[in-house]
PDB file of N, CA and C in Angstrom:
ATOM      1  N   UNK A   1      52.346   2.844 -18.375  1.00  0.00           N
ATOM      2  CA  UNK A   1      51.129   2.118 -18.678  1.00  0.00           C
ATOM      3  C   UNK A   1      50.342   1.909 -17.388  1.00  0.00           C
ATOM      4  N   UNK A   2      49.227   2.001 -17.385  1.00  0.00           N
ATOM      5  CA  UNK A   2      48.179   2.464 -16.146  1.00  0.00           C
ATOM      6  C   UNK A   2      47.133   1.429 -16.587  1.00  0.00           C
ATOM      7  N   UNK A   3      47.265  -0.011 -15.550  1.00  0.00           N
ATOM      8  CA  UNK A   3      46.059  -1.025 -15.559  1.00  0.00           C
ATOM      9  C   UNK A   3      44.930  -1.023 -14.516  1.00  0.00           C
ATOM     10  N   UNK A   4      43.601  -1.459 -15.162  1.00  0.00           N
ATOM     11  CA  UNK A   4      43.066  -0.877 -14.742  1.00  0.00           C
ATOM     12  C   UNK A   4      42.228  -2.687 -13.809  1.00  0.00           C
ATOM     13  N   UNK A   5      41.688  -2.787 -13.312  1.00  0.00           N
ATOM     14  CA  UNK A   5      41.217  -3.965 -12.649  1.00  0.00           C
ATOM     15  C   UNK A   5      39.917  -4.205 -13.324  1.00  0.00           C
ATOM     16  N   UNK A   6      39.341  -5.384 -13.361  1.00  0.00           N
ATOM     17  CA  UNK A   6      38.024  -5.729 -13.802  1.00  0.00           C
ATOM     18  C   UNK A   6      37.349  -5.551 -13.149  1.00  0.00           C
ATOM     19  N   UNK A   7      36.003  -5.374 -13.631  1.00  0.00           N
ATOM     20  CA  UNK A   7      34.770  -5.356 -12.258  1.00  0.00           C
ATOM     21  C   UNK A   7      33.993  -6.383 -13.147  1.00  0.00           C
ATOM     22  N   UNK A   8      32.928  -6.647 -11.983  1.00  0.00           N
ATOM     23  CA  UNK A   8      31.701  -7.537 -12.512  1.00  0.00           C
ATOM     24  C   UNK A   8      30.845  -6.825 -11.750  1.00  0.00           C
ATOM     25  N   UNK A   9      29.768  -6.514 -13.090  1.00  0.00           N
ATOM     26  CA  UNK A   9      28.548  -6.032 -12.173  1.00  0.00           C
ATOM     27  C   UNK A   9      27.752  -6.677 -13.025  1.00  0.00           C
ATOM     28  N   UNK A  10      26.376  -6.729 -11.522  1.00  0.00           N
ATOM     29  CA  UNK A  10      25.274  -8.186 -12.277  1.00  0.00           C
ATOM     30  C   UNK A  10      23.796  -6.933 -12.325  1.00  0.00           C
ATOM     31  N   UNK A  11      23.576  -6.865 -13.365  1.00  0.00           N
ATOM     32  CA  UNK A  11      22.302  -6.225 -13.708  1.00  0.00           C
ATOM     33  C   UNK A  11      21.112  -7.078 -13.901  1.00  0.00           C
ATOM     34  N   UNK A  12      20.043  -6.738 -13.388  1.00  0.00           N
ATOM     35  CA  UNK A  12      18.591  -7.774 -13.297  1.00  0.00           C
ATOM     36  C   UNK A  12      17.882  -6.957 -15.117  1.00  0.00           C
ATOM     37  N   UNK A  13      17.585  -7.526 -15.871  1.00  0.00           N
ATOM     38  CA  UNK A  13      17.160  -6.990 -17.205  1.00  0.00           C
ATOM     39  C   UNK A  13      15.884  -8.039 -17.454  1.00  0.00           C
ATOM     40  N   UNK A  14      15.081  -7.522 -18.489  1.00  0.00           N
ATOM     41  CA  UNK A  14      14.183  -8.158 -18.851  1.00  0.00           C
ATOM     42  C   UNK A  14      14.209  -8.162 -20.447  1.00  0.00           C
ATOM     43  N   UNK A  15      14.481  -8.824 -20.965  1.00  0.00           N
ATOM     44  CA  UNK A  15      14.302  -9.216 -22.640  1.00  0.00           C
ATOM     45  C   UNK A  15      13.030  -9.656 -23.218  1.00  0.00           C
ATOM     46  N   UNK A  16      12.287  -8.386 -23.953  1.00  0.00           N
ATOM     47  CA  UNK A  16      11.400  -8.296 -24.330  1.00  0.00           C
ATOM     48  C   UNK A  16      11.226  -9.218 -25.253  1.00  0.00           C
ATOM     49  N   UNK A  17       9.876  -8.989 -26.202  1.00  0.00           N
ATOM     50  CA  UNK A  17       9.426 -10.026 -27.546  1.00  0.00           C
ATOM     51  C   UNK A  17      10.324  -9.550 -28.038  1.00  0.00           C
ATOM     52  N   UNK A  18      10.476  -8.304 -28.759  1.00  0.00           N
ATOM     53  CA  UNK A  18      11.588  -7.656 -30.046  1.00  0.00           C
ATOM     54  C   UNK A  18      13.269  -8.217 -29.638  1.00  0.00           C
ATOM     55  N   UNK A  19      13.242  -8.423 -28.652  1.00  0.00           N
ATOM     56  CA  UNK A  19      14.639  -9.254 -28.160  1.00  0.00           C
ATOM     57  C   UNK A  19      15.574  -8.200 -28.237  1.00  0.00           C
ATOM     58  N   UNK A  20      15.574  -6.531 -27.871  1.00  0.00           N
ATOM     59  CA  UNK A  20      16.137  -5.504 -27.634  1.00  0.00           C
ATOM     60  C   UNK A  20      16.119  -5.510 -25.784  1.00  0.00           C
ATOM     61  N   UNK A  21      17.508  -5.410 -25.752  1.00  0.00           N
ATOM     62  CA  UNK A  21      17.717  -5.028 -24.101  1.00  0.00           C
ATOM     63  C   UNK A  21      18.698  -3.702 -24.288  1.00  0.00           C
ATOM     64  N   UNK A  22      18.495  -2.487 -23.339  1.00  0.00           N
ATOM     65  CA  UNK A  22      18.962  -1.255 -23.138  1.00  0.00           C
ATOM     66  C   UNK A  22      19.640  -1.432 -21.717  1.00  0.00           C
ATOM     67  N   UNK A  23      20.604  -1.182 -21.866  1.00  0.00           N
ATOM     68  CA  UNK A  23      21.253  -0.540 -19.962  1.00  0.00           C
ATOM     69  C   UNK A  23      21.594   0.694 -19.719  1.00  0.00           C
ATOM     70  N   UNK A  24      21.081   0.758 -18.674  1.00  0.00           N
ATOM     71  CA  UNK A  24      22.200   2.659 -18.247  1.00  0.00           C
ATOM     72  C   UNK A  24      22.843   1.993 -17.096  1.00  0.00           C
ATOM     73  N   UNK A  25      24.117   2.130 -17.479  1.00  0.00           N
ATOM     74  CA  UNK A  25      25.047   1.758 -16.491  1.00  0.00           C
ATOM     75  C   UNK A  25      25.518   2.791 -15.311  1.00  0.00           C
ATOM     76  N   UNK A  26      25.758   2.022 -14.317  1.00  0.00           N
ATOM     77  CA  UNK A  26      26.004   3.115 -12.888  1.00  0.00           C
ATOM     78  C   UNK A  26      27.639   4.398 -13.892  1.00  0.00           C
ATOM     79  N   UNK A  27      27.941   5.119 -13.184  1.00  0.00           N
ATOM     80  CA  UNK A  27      28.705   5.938 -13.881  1.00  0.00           C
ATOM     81  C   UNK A  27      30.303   5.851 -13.378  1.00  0.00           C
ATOM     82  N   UNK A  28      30.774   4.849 -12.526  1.00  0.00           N
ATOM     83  CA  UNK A  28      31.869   4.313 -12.345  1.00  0.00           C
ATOM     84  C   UNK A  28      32.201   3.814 -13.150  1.00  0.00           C
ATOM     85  N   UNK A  29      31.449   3.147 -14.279  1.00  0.00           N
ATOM     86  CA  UNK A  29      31.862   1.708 -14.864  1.00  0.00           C
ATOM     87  C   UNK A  29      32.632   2.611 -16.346  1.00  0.00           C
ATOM     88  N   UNK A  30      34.103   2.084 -16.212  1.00  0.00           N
ATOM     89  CA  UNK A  30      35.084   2.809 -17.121  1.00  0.00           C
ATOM     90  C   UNK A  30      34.536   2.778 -18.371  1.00  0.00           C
ATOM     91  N   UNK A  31      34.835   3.266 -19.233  1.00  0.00           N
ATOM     92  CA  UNK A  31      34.454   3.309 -20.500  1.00  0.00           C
ATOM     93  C   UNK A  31      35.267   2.402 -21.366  1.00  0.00           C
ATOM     94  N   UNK A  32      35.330   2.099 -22.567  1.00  0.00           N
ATOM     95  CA  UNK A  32      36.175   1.176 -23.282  1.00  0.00           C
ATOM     96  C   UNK A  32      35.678  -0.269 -23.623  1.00  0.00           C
ATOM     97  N   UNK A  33      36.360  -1.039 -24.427  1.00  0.00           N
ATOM     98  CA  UNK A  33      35.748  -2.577 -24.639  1.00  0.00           C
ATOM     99  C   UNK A  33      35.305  -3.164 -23.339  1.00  0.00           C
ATOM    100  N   UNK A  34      34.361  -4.584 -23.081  1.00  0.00           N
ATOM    101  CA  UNK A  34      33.672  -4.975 -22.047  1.00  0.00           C
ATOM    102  C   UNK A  34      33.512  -6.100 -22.560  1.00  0.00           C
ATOM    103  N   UNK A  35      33.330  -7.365 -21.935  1.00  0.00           N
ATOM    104  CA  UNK A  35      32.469  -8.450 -22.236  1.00  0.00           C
ATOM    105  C   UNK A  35      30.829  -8.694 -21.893  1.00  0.00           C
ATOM    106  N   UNK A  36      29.967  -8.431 -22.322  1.00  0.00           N
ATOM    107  CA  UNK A  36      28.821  -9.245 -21.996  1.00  0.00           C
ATOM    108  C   UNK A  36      28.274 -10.656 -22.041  1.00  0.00           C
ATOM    109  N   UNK A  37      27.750 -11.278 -20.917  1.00  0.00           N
ATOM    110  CA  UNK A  37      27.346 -12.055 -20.527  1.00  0.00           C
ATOM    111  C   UNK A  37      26.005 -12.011 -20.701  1.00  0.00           C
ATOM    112  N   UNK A  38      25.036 -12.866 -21.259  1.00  0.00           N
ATOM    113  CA  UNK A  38      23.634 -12.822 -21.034  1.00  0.00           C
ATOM    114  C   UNK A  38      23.339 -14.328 -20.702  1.00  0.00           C
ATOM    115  N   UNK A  39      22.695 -14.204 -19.257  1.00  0.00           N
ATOM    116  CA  UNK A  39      22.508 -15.392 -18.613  1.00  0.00           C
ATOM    117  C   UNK A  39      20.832 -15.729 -18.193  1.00  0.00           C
ATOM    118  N   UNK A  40      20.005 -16.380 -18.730  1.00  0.00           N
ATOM    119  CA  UNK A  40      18.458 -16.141 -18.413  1.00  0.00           C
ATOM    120  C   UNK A  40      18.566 -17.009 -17.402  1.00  0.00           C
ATOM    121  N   UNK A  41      17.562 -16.403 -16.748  1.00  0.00           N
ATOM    122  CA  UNK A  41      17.253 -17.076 -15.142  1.00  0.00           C
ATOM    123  C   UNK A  41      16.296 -18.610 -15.199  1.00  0.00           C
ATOM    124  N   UNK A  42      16.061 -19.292 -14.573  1.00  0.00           N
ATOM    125  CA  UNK A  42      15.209 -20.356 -14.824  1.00  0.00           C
ATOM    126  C   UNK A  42      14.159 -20.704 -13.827  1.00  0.00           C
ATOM    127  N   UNK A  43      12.990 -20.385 -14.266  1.00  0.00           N
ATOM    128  CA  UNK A  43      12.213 -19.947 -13.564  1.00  0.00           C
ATOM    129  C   UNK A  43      11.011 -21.470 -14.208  1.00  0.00           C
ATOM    130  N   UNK A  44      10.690 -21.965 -13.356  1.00  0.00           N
ATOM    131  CA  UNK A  44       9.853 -23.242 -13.156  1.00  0.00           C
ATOM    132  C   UNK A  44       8.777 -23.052 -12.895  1.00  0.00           C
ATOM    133  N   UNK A  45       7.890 -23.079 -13.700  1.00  0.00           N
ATOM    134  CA  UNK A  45       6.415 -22.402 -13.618  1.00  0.00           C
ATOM    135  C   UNK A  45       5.628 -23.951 -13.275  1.00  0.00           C
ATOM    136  N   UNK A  46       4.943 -24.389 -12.542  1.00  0.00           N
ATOM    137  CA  UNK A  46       4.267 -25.740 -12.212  1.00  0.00           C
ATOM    138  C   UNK A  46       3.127 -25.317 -11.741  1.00  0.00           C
ATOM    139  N   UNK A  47       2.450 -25.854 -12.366  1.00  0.00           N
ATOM    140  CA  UNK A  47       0.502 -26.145 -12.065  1.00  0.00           C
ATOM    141  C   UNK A  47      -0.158 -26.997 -10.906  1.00  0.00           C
ATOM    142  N   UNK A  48      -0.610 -26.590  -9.794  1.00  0.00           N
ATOM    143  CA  UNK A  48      -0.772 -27.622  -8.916  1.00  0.00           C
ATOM    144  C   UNK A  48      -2.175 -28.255  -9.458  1.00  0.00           C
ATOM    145  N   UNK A  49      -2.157 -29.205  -9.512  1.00  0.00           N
ATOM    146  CA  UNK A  49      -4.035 -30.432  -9.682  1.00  0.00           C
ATOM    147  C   UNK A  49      -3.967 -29.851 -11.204  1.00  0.00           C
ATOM    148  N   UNK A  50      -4.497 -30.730 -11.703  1.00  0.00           N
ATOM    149  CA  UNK A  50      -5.513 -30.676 -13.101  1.00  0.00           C
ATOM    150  C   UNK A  50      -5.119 -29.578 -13.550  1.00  0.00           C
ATOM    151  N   UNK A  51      -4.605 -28.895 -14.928  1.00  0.00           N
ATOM    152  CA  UNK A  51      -5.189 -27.985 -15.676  1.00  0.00           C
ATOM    153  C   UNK A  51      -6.316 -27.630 -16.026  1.00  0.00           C
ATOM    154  N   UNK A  52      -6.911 -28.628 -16.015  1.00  0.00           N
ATOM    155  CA  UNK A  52      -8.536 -28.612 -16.790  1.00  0.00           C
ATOM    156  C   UNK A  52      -9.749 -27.658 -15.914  1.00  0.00           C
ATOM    157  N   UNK A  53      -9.308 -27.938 -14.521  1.00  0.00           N
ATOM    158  CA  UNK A  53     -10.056 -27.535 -13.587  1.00  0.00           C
ATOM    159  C   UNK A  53      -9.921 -25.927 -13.545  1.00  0.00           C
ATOM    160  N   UNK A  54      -9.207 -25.404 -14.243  1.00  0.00           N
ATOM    161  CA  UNK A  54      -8.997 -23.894 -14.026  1.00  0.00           C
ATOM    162  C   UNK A  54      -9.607 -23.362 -15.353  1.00  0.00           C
ATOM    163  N   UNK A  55     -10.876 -22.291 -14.808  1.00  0.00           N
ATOM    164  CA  UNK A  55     -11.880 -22.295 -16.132  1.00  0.00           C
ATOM    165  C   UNK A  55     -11.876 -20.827 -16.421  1.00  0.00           C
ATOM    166  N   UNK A  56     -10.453 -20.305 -16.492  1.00  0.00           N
ATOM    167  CA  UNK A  56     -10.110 -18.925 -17.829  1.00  0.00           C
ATOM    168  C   UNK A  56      -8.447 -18.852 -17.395  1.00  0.00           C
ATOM    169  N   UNK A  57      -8.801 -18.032 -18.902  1.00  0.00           N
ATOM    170  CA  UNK A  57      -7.188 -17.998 -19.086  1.00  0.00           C
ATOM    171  C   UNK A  57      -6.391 -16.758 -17.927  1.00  0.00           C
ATOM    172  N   UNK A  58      -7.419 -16.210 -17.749  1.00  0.00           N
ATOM    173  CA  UNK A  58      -6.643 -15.278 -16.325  1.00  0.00           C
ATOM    174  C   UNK A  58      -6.702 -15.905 -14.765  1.00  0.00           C
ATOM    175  N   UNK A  59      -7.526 -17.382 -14.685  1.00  0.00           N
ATOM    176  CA  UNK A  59      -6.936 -17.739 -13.565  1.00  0.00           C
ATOM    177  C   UNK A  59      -5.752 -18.885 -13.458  1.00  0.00           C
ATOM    178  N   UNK A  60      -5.258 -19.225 -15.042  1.00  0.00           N
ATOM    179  CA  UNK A  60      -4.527 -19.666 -15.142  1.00  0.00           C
ATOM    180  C   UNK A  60      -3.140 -19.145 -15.057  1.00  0.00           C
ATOM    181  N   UNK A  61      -3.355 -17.579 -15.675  1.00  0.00           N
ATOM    182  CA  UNK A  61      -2.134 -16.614 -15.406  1.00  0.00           C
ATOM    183  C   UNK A  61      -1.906 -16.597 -14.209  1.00  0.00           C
ATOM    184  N   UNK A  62      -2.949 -16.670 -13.247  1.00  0.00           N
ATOM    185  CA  UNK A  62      -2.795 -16.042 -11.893  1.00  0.00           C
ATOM    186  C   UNK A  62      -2.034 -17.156 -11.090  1.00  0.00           C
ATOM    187  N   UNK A  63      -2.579 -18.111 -11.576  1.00  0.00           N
ATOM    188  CA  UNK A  63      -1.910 -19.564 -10.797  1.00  0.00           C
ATOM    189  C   UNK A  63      -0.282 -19.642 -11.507  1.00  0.00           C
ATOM    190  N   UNK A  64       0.036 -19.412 -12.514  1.00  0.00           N
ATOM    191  CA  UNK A  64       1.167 -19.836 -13.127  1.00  0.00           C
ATOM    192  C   UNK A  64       2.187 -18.371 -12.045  1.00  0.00           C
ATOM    193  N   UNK A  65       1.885 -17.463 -11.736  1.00  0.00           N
ATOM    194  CA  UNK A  65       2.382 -16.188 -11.080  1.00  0.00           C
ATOM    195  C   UNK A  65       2.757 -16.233  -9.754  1.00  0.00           C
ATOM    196  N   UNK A  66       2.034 -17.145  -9.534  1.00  0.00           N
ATOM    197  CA  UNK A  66       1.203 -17.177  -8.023  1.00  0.00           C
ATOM    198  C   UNK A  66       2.544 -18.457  -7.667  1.00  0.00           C
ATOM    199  N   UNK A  67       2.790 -19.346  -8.512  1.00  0.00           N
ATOM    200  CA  UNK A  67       3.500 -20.761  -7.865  1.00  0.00           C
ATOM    201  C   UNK A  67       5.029 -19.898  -8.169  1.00  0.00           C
ATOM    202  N   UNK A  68       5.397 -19.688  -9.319  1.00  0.00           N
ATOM    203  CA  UNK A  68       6.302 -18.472  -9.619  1.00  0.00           C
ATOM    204  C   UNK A  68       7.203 -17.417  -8.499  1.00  0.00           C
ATOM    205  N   UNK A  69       5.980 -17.404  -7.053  1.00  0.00           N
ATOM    206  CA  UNK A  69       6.147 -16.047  -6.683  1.00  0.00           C
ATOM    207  C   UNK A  69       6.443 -14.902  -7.458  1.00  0.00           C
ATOM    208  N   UNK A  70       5.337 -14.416  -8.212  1.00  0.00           N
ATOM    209  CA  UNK A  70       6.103 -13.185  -8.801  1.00  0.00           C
ATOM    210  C   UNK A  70       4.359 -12.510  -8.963  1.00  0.00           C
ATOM    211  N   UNK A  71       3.229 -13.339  -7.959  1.00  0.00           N
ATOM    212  CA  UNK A  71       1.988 -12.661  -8.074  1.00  0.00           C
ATOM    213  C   UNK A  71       1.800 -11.074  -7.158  1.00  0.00           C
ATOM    214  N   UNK A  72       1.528 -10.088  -7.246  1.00  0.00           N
ATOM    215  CA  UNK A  72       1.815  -8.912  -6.839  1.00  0.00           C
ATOM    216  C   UNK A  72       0.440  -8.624  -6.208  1.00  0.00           C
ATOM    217  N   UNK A  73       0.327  -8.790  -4.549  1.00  0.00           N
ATOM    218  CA  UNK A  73      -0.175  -8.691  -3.617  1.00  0.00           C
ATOM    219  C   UNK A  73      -0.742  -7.363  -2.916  1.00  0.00           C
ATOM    220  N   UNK A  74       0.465  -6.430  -2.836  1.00  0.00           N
ATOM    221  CA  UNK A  74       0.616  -5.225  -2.323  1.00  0.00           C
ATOM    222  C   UNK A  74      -0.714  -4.263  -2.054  1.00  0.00           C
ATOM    223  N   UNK A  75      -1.743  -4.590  -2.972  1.00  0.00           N
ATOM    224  CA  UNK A  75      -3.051  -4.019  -3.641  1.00  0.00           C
ATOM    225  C   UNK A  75      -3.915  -4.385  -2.881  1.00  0.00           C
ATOM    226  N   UNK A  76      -3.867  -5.673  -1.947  1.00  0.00           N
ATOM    227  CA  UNK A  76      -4.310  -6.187  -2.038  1.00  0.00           C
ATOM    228  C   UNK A  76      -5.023  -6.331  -0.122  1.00  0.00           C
ATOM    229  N   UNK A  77      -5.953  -5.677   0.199  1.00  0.00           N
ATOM    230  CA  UNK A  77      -6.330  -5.851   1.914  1.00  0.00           C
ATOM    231  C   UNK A  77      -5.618  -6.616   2.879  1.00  0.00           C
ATOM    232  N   UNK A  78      -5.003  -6.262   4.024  1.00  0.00           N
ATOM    233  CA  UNK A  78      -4.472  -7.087   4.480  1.00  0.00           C
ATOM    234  C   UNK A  78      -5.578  -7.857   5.321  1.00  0.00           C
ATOM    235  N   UNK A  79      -5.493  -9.544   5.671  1.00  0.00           N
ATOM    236  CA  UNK A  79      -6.666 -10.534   6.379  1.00  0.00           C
ATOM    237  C   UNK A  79      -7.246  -9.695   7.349  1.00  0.00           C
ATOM    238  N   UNK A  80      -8.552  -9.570   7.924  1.00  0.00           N
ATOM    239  CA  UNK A  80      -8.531  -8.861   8.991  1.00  0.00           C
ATOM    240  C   UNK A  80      -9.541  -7.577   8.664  1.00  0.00           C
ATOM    241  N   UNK A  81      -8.825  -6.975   7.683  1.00  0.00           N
ATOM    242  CA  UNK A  81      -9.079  -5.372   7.349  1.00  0.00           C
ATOM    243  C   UNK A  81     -10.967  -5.386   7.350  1.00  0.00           C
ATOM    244  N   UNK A  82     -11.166  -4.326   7.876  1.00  0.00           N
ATOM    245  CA  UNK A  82     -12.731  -4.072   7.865  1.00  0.00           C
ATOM    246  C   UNK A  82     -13.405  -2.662   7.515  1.00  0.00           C
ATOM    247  N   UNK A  83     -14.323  -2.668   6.590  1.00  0.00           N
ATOM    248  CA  UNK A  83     -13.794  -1.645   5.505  1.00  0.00           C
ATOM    249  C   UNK A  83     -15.494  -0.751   6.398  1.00  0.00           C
ATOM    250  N   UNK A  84     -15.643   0.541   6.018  1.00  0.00           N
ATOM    251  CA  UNK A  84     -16.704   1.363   6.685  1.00  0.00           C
ATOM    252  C   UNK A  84     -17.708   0.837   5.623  1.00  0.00           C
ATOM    253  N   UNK A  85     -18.954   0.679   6.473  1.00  0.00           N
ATOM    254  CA  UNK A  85     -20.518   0.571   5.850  1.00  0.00           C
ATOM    255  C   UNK A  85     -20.399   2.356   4.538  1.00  0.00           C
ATOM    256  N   UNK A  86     -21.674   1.973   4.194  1.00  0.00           N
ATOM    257  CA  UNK A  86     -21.829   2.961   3.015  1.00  0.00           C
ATOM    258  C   UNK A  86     -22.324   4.506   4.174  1.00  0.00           C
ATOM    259  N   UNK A  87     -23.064   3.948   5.281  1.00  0.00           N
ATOM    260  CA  UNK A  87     -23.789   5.297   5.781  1.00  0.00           C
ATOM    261  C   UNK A  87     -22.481   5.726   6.450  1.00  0.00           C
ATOM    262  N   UNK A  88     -21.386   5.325   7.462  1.00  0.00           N
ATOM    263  CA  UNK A  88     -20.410   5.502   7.713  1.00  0.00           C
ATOM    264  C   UNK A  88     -19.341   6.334   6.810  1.00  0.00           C
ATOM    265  N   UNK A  89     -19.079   6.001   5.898  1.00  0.00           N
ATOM    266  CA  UNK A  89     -18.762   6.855   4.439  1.00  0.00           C
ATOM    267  C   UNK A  89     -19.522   8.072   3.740  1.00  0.00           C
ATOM    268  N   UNK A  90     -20.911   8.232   4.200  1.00  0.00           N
ATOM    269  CA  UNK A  90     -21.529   9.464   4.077  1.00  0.00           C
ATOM    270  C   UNK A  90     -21.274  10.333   5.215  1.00  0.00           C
ATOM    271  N   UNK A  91     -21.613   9.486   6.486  1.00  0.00           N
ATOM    272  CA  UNK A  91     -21.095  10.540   7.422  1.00  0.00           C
ATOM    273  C   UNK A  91     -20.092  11.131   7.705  1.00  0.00           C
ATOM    274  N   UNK A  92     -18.943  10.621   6.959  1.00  0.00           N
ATOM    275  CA  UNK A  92     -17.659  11.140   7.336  1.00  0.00           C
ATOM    276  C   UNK A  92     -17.522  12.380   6.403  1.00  0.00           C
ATOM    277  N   UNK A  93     -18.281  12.367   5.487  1.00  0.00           N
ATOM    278  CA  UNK A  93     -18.508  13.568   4.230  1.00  0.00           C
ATOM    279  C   UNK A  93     -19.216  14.471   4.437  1.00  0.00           C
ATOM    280  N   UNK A  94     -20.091  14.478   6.140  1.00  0.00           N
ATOM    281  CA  UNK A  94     -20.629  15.703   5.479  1.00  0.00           C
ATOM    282  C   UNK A  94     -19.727  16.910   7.777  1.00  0.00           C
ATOM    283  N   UNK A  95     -19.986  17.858   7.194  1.00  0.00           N
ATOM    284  CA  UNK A  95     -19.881  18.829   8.095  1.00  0.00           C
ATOM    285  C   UNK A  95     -20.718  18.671   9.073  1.00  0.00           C
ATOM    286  N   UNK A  96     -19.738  18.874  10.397  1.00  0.00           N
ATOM    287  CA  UNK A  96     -20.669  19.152  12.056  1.00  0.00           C
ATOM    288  C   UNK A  96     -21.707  20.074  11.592  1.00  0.00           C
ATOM    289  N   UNK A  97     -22.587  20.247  12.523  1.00  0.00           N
ATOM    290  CA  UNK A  97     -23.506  21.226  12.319  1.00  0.00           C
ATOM    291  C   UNK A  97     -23.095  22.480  13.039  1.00  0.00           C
ATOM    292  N   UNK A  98     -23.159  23.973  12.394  1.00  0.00           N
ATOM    293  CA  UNK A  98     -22.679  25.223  12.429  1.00  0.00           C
ATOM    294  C   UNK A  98     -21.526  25.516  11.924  1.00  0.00           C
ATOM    295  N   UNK A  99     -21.339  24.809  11.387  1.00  0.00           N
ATOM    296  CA  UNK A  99     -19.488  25.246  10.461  1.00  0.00           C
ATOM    297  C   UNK A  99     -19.926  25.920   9.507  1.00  0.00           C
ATOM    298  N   UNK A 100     -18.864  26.922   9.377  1.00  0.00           N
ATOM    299  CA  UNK A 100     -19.307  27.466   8.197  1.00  0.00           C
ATOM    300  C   UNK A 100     -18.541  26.575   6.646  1.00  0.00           C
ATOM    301  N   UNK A 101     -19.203  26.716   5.246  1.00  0.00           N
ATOM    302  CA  UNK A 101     -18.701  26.152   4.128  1.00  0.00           C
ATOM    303  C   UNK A 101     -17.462  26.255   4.253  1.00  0.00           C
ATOM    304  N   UNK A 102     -16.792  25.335   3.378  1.00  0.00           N
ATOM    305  CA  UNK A 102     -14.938  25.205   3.165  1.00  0.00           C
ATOM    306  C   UNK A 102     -15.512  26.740   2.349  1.00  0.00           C
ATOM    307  N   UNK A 103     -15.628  27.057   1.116  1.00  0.00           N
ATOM    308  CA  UNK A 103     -16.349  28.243  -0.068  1.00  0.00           C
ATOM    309  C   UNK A 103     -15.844  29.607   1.332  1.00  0.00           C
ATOM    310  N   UNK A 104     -16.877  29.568   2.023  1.00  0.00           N
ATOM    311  CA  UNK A 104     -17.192  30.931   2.479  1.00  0.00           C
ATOM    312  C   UNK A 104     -15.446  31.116   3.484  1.00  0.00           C
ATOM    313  N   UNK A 105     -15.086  30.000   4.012  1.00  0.00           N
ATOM    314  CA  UNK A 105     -13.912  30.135   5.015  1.00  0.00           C
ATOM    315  C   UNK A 105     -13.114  30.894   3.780  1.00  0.00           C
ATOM    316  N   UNK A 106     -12.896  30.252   2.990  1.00  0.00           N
ATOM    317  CA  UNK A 106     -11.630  30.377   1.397  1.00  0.00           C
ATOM    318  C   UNK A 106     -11.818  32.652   1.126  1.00  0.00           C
ATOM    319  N   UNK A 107     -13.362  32.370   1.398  1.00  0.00           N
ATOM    320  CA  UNK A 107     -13.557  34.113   0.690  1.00  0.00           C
ATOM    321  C   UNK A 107     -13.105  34.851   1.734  1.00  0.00           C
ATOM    322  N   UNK A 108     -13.839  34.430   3.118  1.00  0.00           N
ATOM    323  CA  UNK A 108     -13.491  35.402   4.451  1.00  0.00           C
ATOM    324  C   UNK A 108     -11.437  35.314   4.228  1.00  0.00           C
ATOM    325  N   UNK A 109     -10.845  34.519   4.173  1.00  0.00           N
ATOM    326  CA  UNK A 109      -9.266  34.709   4.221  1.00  0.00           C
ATOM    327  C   UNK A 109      -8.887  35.194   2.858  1.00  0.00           C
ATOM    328  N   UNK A 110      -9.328  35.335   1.857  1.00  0.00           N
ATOM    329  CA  UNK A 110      -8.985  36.029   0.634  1.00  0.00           C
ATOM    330  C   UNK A 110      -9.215  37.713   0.816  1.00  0.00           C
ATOM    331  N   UNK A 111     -10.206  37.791   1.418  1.00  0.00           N
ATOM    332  CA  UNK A 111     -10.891  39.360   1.754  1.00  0.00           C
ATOM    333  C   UNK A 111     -10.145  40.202   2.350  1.00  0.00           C
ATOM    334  N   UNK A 112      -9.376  41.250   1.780  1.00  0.00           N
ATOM    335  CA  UNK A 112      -8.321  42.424   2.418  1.00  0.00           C
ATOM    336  C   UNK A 112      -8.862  43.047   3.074  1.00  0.00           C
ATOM    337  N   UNK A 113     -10.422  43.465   3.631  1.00  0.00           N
ATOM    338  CA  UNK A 113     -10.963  44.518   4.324  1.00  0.00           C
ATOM    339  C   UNK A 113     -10.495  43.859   5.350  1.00  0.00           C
TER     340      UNK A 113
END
């Protein structure tokens, strides 16, 4: 008889509205009966000042996310950043003067003669 040791492994899941959760488990994890555990996290959502004072429902999301930490930044300029004027952004679009077209470079290196 060949025993085998327990493991515990902690998976981060999200339980949708339909209240269906799926796992793909790493491929160590033996096959055979298992216990599951489902443990929800507790997460304290708090409003700083007045509710009243926040005038739509998406800056209320944003605030409820935001105290949460779970508002997603990444997108988002870092302080500081200084972005090019519009003529700056044209100039960077167009060609030095005497170049030949991207078009004509593409035909001259396609051309077997």
């Amino acid at each position: 008889m060949t025993t085998q040791r327990k493991q515990l492994i902690t998976l981060k899941a999200v339980v949708r509205e339909d209240r269906r959760l799926v796992l793909n488990l790493p491929a160590d994890i033996p096959t055979g009966p298992v216990n599951i555990v489902i443990e929800s996290e507790d997460i304290v959502l708090a409003l700083p000042g007045d509710e009243a004072q926040l005038k739509t429902d998406q800056e209320r999301v944003r605030t409820l996310l935001q105290t949460a930490n779970r508002l997603g930044t990444a997108h988002l300029p870092l302080t500081g950043t200084t972005f090019p004027t519009s003529a700056e952004v044209e100039r960077a679009g167009q060609l030095p003067p005497n170049v030949p077209l991207s078009e004509t470079i593409i035909r001259e290196l396609r051309d077997d003669n």
